[in-house]
PDB file of N, CA and C in Angstrom:
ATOM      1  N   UNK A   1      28.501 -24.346 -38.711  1.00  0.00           N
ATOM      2  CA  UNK A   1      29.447 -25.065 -37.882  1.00  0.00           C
ATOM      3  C   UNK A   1      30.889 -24.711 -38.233  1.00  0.00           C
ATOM      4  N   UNK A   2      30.977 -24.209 -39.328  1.00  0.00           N
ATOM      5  CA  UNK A   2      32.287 -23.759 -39.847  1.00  0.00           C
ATOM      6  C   UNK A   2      33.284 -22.116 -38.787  1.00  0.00           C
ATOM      7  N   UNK A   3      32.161 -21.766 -38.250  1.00  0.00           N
ATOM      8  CA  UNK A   3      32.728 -20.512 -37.892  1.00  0.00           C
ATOM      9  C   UNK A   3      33.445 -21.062 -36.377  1.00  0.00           C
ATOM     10  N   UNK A   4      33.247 -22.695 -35.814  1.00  0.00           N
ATOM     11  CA  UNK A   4      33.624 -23.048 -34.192  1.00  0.00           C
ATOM     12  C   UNK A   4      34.615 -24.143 -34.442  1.00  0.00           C
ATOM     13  N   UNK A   5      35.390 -23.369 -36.122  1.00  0.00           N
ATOM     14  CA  UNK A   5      36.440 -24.997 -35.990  1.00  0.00           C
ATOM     15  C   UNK A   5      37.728 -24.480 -35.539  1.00  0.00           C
ATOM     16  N   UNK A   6      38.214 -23.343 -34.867  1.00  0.00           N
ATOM     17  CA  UNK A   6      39.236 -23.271 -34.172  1.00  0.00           C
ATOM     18  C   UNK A   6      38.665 -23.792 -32.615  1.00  0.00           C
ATOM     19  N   UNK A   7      37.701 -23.394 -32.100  1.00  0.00           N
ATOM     20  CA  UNK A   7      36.856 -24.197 -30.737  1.00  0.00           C
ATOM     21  C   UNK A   7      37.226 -25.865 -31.224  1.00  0.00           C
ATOM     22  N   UNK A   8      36.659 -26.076 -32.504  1.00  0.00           N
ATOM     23  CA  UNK A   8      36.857 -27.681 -32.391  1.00  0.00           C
ATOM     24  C   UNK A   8      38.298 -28.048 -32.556  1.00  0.00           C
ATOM     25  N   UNK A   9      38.990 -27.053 -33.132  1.00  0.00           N
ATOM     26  CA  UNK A   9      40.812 -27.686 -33.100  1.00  0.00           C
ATOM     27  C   UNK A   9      41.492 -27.846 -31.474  1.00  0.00           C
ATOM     28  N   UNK A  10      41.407 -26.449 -30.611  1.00  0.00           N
ATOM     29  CA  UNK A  10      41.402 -25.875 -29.637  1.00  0.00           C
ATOM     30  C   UNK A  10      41.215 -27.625 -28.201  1.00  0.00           C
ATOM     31  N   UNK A  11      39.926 -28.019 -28.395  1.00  0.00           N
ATOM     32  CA  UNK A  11      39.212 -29.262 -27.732  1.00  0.00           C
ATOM     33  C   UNK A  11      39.687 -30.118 -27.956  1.00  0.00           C
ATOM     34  N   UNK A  12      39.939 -30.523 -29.418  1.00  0.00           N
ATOM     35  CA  UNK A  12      40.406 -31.847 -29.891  1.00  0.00           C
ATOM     36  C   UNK A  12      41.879 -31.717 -28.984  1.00  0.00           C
ATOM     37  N   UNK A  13      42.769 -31.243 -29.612  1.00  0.00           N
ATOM     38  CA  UNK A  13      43.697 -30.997 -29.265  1.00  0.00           C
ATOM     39  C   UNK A  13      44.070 -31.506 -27.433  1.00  0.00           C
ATOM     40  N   UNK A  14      43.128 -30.485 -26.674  1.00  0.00           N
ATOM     41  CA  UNK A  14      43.187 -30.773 -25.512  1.00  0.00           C
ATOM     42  C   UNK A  14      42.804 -32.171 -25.252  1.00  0.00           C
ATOM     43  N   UNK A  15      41.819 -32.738 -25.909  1.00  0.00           N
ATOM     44  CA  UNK A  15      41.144 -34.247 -25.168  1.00  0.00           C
ATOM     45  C   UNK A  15      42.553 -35.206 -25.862  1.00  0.00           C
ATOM     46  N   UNK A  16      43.239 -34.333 -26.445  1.00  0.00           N
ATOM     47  CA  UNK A  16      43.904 -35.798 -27.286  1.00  0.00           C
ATOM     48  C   UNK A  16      45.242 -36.165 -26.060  1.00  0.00           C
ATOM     49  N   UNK A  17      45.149 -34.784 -25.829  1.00  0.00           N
ATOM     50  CA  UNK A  17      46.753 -34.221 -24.795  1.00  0.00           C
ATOM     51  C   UNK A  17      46.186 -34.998 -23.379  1.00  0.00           C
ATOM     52  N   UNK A  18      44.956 -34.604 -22.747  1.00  0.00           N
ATOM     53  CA  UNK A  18      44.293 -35.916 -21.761  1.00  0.00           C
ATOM     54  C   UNK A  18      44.208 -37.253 -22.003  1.00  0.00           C
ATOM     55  N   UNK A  19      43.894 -37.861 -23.210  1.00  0.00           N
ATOM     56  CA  UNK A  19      44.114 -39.029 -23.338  1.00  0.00           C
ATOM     57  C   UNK A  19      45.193 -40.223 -22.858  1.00  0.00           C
ATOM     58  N   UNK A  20      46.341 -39.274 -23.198  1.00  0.00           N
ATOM     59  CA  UNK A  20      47.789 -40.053 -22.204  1.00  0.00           C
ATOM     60  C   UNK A  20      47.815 -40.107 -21.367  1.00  0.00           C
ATOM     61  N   UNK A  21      48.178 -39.514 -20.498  1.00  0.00           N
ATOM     62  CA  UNK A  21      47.309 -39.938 -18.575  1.00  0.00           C
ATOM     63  C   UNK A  21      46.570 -41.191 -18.530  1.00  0.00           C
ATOM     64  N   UNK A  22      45.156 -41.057 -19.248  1.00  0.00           N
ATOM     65  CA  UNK A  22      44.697 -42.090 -18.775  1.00  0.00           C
ATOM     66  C   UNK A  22      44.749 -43.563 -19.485  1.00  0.00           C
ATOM     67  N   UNK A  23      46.037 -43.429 -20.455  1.00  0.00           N
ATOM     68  CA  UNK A  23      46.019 -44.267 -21.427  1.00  0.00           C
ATOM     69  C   UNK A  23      47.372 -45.250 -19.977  1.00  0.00           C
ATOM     70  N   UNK A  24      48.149 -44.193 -19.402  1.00  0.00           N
ATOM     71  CA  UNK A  24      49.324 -45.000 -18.807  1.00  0.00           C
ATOM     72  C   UNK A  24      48.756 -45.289 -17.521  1.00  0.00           C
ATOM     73  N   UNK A  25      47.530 -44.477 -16.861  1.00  0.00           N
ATOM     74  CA  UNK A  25      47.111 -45.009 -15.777  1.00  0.00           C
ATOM     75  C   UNK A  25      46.285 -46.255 -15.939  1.00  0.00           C
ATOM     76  N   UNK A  26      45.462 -46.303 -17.132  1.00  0.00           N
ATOM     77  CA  UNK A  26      44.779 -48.055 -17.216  1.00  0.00           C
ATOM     78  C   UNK A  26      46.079 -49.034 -17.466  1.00  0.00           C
ATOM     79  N   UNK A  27      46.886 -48.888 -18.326  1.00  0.00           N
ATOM     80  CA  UNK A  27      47.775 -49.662 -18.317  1.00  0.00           C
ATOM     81  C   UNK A  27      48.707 -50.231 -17.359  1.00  0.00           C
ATOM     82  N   UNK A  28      49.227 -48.975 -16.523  1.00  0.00           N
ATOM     83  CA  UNK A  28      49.807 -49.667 -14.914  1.00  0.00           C
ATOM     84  C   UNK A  28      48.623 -50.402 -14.070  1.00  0.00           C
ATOM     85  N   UNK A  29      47.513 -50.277 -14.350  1.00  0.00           N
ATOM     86  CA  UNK A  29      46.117 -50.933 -13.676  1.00  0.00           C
ATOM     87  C   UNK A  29      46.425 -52.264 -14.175  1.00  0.00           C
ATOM     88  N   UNK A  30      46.490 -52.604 -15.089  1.00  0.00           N
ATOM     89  CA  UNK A  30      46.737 -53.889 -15.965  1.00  0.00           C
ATOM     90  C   UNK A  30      45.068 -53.632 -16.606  1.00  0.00           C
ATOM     91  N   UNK A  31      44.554 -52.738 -16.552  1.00  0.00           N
ATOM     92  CA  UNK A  31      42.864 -52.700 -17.136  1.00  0.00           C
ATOM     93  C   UNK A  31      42.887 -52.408 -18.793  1.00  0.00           C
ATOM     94  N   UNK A  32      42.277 -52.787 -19.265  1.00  0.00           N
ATOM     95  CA  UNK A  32      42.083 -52.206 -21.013  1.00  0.00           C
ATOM     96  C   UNK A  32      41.505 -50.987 -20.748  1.00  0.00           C
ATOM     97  N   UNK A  33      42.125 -49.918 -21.588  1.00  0.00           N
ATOM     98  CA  UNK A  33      42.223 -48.682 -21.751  1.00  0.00           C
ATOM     99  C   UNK A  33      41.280 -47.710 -22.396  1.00  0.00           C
ATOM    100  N   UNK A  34      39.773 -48.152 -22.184  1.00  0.00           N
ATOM    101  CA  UNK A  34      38.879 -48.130 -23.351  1.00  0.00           C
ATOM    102  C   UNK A  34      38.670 -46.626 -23.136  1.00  0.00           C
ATOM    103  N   UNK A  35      38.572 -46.218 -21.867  1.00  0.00           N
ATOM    104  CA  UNK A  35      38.089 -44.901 -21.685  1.00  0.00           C
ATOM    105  C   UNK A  35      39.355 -43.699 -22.739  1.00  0.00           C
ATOM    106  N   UNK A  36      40.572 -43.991 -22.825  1.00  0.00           N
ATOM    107  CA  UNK A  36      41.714 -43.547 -22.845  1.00  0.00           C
ATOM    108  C   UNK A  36      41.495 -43.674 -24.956  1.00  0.00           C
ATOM    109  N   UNK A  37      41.229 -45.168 -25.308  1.00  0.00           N
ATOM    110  CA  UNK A  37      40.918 -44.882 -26.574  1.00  0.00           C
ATOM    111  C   UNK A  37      40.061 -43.923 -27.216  1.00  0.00           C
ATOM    112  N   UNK A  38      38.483 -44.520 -26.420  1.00  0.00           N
ATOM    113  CA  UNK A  38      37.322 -43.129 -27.049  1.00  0.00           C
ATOM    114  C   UNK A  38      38.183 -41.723 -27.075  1.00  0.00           C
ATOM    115  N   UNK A  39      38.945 -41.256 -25.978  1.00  0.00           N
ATOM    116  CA  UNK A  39      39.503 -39.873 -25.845  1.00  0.00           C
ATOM    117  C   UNK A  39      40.365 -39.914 -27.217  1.00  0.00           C
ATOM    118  N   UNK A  40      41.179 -40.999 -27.551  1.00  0.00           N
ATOM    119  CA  UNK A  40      42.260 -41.050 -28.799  1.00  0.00           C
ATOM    120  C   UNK A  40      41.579 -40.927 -29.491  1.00  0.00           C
ATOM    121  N   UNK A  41      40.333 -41.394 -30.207  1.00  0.00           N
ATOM    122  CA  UNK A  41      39.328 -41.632 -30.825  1.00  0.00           C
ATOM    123  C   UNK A  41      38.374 -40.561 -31.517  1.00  0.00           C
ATOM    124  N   UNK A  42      38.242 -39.858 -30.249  1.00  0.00           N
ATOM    125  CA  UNK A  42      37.127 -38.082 -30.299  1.00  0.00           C
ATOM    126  C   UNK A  42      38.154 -37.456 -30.617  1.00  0.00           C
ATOM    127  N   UNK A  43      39.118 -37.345 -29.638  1.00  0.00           N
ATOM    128  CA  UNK A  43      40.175 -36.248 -30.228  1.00  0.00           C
ATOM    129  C   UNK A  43      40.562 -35.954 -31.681  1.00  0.00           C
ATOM    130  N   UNK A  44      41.012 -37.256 -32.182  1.00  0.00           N
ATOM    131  CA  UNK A  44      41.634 -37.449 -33.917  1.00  0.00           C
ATOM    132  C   UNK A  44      40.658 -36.634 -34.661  1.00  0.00           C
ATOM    133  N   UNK A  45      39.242 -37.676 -34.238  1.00  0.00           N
ATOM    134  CA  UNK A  45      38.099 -36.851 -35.506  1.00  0.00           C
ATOM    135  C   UNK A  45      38.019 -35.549 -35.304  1.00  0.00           C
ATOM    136  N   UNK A  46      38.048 -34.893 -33.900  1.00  0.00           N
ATOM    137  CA  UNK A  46      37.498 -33.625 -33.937  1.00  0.00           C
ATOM    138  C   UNK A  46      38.843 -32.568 -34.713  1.00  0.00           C
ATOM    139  N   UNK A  47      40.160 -33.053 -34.292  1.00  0.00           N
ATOM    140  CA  UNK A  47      41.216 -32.321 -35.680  1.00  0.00           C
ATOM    141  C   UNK A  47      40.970 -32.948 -36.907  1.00  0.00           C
ATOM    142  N   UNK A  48      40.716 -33.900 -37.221  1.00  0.00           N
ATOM    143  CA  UNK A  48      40.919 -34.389 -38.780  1.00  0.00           C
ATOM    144  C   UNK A  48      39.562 -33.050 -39.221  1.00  0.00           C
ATOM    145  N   UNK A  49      38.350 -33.113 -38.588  1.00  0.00           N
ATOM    146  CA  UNK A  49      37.478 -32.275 -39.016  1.00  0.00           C
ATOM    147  C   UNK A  49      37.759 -30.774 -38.737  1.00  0.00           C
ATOM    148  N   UNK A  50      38.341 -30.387 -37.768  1.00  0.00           N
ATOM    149  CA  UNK A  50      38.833 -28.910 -38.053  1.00  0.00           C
ATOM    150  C   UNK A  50      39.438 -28.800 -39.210  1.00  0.00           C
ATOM    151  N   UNK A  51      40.554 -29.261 -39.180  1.00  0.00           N
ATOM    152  CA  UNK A  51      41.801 -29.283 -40.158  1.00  0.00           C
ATOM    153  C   UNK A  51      41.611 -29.639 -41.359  1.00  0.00           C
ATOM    154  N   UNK A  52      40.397 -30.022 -41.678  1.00  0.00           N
ATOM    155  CA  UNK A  52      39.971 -30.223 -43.368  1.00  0.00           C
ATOM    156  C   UNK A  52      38.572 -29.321 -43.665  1.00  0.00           C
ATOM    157  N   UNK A  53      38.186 -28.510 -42.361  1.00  0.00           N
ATOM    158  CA  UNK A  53      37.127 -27.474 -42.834  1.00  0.00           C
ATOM    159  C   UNK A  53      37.822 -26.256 -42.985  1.00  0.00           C
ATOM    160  N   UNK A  54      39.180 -26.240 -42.448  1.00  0.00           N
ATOM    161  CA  UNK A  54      40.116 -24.783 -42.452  1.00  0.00           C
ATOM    162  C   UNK A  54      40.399 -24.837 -43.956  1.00  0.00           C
ATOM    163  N   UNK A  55      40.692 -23.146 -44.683  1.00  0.00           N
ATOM    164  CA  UNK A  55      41.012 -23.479 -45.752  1.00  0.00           C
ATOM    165  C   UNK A  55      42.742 -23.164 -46.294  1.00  0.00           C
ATOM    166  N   UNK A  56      43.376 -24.495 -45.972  1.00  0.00           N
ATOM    167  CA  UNK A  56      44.938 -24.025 -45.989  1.00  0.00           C
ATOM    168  C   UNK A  56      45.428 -25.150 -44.831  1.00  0.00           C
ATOM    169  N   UNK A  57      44.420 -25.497 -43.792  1.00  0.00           N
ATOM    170  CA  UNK A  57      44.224 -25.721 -42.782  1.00  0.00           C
ATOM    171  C   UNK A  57      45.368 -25.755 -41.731  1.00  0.00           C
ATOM    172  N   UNK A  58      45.395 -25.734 -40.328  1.00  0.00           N
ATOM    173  CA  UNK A  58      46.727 -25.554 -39.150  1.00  0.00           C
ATOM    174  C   UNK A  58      48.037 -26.009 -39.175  1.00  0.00           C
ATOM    175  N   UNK A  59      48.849 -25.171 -38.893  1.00  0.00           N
ATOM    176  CA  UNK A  59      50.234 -25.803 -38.826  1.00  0.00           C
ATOM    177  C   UNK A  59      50.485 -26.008 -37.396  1.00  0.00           C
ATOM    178  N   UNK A  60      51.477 -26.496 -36.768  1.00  0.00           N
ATOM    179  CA  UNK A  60      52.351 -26.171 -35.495  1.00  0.00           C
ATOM    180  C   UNK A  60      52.008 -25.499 -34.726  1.00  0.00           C
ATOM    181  N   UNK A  61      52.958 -24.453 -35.780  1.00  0.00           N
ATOM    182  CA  UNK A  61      53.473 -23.175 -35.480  1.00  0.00           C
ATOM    183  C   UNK A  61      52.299 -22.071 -35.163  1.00  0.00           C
ATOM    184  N   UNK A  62      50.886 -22.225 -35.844  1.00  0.00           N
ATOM    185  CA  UNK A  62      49.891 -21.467 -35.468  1.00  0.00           C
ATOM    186  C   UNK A  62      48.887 -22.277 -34.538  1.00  0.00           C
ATOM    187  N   UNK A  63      49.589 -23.143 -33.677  1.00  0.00           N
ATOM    188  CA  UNK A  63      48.531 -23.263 -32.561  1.00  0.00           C
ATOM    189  C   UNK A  63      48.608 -22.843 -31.139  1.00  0.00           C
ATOM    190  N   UNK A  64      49.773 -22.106 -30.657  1.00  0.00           N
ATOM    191  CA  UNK A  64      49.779 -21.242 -29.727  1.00  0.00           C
ATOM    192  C   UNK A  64      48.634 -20.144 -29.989  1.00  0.00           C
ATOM    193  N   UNK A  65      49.367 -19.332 -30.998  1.00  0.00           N
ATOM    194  CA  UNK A  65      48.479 -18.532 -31.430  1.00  0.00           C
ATOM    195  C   UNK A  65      47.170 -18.618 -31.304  1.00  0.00           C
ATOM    196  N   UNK A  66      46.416 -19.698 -32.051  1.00  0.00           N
ATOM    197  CA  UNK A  66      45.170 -20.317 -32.334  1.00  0.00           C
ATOM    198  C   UNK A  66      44.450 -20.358 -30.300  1.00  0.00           C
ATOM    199  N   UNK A  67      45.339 -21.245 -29.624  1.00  0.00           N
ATOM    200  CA  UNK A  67      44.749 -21.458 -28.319  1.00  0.00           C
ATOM    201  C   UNK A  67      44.523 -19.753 -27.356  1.00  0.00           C
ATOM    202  N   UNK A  68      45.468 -19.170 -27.974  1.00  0.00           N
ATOM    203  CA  UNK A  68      45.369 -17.891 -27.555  1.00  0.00           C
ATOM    204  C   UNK A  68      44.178 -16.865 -27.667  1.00  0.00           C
ATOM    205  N   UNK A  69      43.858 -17.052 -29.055  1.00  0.00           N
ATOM    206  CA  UNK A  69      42.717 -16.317 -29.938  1.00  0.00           C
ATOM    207  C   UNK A  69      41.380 -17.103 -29.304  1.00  0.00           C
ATOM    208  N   UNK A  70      41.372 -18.579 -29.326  1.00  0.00           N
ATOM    209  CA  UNK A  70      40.397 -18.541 -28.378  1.00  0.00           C
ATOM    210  C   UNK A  70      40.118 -18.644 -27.240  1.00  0.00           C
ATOM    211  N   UNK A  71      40.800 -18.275 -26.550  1.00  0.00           N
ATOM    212  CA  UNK A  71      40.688 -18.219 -24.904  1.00  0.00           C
ATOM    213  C   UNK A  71      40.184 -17.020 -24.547  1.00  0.00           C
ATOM    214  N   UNK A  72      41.004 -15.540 -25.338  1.00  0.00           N
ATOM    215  CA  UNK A  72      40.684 -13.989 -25.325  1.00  0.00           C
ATOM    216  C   UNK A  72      39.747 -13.825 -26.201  1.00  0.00           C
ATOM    217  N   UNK A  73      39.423 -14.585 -27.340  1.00  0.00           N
ATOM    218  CA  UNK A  73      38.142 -14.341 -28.043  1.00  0.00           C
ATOM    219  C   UNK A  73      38.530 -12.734 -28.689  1.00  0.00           C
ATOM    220  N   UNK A  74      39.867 -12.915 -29.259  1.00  0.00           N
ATOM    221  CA  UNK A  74      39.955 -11.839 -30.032  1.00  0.00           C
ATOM    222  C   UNK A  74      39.982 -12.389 -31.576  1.00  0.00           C
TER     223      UNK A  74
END
């Protein structure tokens, strides 16, 4: 599982960046936001677990890069 933790930084990342949307659309709903948490929720763990199986683990500055490498799969 160690060799798909830029895939799992890559995901997290994205579900965490979706999460807001639907965190401000339940809230103008006046609805509790549960769907919007789980996303806050999956997202965190799936970086806290990249980012502590990397060894040195991600900065910033190397996640362009990082989203790049796996999109082209170079």
């Amino acid at each position: 599982m160690v060799e798909y933790t830029d895939l799992i930084m890559c995901i997290g990342v994205l579900v965490l960046f979706l999460a807001f949307p639907a965190a401000v659309g339940a809230f103008s709903r006046g609805a509790p936001p549960r769907a919007a948490m789980l996303s806050l929720f999956a997202g965190g763990i799936m970086i806290v677990y990249a980012n502590s199986s990397r060894p040195g683990g991600y900065t910033l500055d190397s996640l362009p890069s990082l989203f790049l490498k796996v999109i082209t799969g170079a």
